[in-house]
C-alpha atoms as a PDB file:
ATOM      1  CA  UNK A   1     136.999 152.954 113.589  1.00  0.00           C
ATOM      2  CA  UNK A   2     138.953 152.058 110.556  1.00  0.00           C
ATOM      3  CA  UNK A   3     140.036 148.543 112.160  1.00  0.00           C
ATOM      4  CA  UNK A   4     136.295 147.667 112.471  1.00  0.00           C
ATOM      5  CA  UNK A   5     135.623 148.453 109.178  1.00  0.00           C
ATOM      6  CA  UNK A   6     138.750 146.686 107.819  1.00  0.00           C
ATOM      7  CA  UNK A   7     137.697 143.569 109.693  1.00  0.00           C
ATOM      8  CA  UNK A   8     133.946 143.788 108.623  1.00  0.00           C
ATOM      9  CA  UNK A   9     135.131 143.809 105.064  1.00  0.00           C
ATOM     10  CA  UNK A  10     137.012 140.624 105.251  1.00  0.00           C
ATOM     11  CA  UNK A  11     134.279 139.277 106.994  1.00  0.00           C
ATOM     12  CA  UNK A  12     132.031 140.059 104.368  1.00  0.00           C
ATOM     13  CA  UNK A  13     134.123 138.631 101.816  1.00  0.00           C
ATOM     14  CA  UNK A  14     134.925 135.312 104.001  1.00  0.00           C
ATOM     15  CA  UNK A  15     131.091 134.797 104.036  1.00  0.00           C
ATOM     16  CA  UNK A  16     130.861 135.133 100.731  1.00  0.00           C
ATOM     17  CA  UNK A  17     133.519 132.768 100.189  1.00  0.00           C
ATOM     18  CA  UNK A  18     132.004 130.498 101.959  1.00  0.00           C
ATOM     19  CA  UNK A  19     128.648 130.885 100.784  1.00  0.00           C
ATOM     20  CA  UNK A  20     129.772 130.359  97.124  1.00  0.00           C
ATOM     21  CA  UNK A  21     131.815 126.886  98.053  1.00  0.00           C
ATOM     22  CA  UNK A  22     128.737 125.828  99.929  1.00  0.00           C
ATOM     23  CA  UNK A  23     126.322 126.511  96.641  1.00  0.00           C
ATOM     24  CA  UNK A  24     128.850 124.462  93.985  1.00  0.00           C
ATOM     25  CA  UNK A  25     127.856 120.857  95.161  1.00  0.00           C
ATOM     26  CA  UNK A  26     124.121 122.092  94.884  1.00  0.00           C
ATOM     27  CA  UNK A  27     124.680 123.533  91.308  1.00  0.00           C
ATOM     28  CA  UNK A  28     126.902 120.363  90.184  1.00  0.00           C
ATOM     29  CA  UNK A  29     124.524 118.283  91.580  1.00  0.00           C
ATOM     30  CA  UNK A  30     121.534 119.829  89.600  1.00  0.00           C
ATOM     31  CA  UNK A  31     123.074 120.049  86.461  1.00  0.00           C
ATOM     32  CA  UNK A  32     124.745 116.455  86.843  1.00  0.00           C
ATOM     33  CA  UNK A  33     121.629 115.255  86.382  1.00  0.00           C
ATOM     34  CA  UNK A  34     121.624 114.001  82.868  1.00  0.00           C
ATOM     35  CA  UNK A  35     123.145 111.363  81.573  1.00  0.00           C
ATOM     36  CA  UNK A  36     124.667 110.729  78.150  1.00  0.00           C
ATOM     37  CA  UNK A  37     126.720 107.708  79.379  1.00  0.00           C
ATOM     38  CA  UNK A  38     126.449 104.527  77.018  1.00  0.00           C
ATOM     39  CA  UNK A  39     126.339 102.645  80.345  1.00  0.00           C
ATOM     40  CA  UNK A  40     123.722 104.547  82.484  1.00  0.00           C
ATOM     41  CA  UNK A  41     120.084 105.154  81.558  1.00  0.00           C
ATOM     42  CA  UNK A  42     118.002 108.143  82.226  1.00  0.00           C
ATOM     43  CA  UNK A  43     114.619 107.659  84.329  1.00  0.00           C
ATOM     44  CA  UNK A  44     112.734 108.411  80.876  1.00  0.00           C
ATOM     45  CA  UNK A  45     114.697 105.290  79.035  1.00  0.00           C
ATOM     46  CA  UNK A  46     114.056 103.472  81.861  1.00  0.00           C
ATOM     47  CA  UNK A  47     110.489 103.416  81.344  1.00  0.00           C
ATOM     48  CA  UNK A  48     110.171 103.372  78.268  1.00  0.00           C
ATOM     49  CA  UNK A  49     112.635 100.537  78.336  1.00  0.00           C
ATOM     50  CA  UNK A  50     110.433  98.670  80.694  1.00  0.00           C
ATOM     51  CA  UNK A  51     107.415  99.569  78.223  1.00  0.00           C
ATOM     52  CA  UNK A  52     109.511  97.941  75.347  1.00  0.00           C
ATOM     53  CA  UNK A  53     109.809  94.416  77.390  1.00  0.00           C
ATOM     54  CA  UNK A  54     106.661  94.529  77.756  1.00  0.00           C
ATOM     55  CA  UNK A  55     105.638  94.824  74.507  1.00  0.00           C
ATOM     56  CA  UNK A  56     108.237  92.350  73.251  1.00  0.00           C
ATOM     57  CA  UNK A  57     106.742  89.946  75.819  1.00  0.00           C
ATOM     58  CA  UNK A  58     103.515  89.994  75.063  1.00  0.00           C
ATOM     59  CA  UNK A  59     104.291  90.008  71.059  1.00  0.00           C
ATOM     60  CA  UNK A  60     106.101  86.246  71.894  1.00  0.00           C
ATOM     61  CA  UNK A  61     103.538  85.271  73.878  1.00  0.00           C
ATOM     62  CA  UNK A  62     100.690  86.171  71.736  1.00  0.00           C
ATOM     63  CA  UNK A  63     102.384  84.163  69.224  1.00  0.00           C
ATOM     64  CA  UNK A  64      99.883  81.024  67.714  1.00  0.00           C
ATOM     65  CA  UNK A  65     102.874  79.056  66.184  1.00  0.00           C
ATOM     66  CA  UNK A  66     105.212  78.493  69.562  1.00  0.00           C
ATOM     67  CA  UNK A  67     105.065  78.700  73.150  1.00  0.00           C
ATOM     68  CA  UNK A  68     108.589  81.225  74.624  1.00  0.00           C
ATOM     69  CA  UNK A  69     107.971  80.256  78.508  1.00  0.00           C
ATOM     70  CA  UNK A  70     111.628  80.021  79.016  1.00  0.00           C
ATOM     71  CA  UNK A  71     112.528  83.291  77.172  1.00  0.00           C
ATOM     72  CA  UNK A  72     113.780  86.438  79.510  1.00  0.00           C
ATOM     73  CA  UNK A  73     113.339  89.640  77.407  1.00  0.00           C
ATOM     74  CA  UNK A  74     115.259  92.371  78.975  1.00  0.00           C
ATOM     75  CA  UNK A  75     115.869  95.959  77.298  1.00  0.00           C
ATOM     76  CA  UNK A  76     118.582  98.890  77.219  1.00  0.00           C
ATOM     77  CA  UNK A  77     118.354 101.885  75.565  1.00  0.00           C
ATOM     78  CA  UNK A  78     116.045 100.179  72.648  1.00  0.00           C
ATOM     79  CA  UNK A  79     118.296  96.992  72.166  1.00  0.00           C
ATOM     80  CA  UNK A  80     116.436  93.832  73.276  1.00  0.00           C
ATOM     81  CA  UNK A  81     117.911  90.838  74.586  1.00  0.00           C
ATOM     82  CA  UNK A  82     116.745  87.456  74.212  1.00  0.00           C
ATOM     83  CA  UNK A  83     117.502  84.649  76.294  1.00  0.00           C
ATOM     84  CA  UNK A  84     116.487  81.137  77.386  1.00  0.00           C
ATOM     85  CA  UNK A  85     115.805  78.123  75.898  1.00  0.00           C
ATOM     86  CA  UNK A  86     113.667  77.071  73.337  1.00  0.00           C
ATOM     87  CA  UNK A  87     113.120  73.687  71.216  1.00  0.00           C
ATOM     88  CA  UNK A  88     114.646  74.544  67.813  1.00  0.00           C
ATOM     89  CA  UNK A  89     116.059  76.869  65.667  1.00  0.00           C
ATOM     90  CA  UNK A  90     112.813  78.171  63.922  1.00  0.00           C
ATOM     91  CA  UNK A  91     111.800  78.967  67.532  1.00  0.00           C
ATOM     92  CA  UNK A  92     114.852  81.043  68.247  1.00  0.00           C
ATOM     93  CA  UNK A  93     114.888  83.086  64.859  1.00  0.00           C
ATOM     94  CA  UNK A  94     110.789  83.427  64.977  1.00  0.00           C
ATOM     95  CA  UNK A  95     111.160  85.213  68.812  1.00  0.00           C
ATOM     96  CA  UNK A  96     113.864  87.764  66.946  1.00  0.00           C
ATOM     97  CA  UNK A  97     111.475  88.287  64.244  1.00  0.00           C
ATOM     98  CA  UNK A  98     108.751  88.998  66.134  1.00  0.00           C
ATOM     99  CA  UNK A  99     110.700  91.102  68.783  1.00  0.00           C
ATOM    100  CA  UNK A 100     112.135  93.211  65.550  1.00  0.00           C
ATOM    101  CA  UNK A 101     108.682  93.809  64.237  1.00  0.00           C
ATOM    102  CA  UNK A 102     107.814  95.806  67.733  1.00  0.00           C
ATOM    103  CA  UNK A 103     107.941  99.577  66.784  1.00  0.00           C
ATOM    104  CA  UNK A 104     110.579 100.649  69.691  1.00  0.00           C
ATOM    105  CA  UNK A 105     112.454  98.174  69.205  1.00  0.00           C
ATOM    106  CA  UNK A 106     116.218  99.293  67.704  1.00  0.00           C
ATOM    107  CA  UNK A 107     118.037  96.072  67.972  1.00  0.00           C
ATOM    108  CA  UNK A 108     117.851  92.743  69.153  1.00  0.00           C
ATOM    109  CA  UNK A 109     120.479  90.589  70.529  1.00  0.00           C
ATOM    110  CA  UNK A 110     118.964  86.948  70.380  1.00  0.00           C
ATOM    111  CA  UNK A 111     120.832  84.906  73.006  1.00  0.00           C
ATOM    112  CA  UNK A 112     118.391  82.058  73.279  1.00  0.00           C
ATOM    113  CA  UNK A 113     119.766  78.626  73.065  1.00  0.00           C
ATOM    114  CA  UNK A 114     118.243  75.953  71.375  1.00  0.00           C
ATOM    115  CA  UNK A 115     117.905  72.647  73.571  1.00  0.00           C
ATOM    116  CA  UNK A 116     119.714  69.431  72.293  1.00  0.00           C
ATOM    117  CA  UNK A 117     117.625  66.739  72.034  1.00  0.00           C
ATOM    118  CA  UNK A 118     118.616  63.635  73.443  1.00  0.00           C
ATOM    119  CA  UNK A 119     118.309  60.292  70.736  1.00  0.00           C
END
């Protein structure tokens, strides 16, 4: 009798063992879920990422004084980037300007390149 109830014990705990190894990847997994990496965004600043281009878009487009058809607007975690080509200078800093003045907006990195013209 006592060798059956040795061997139930260390069955018990060996299940138990088990049982708690098979649960960490479940709990790490769970609370790995946010991110605070610089490099990774969240499904929240994703959209409202997405929402942010799209306001920055239609703020350049809505524009009376130039036309940004070759302008890419792409967001991360607030910071726009600019990029494309435009016809002059005025264009370029005007399509900062105006993506600045959009409320969600925390930075913009203007990247657009101003066409040469050819004489």
């Amino acid at each position: 009798m006592k060798q059956i109830s040795i061997n139930s014990g260390k069955t018990v705990k060996a299940l138990g063992l088990i049982l708690s190894l098979s649960a960490m990847p479940l709990l790490l997994g769970v609370t790995g879920c946010t991110t605070d990496s610089r490099y990774e965004q969240s499904t929240g600043e994703r959209i409202d990422d997405h929402g942010t281009s799209s306001l920055v878009k239609a703020a350049l487009s809505e524009d009376a004084q130039y036309k940004y058809d070759d302008v890419s607007v792409k967001t991360f975690k607030g910071t726009v980037q600019l990029s494309g080509f435009v016809n002059s200078r005025d264009q370029k800093n005007r399509a900062a300007d105006l993506a600045k003045k959009v409320p969600a907006v925390k930075e913009v990195v203007n990247n657009i390149t101003v066409k040469e013209s050819v004489n």
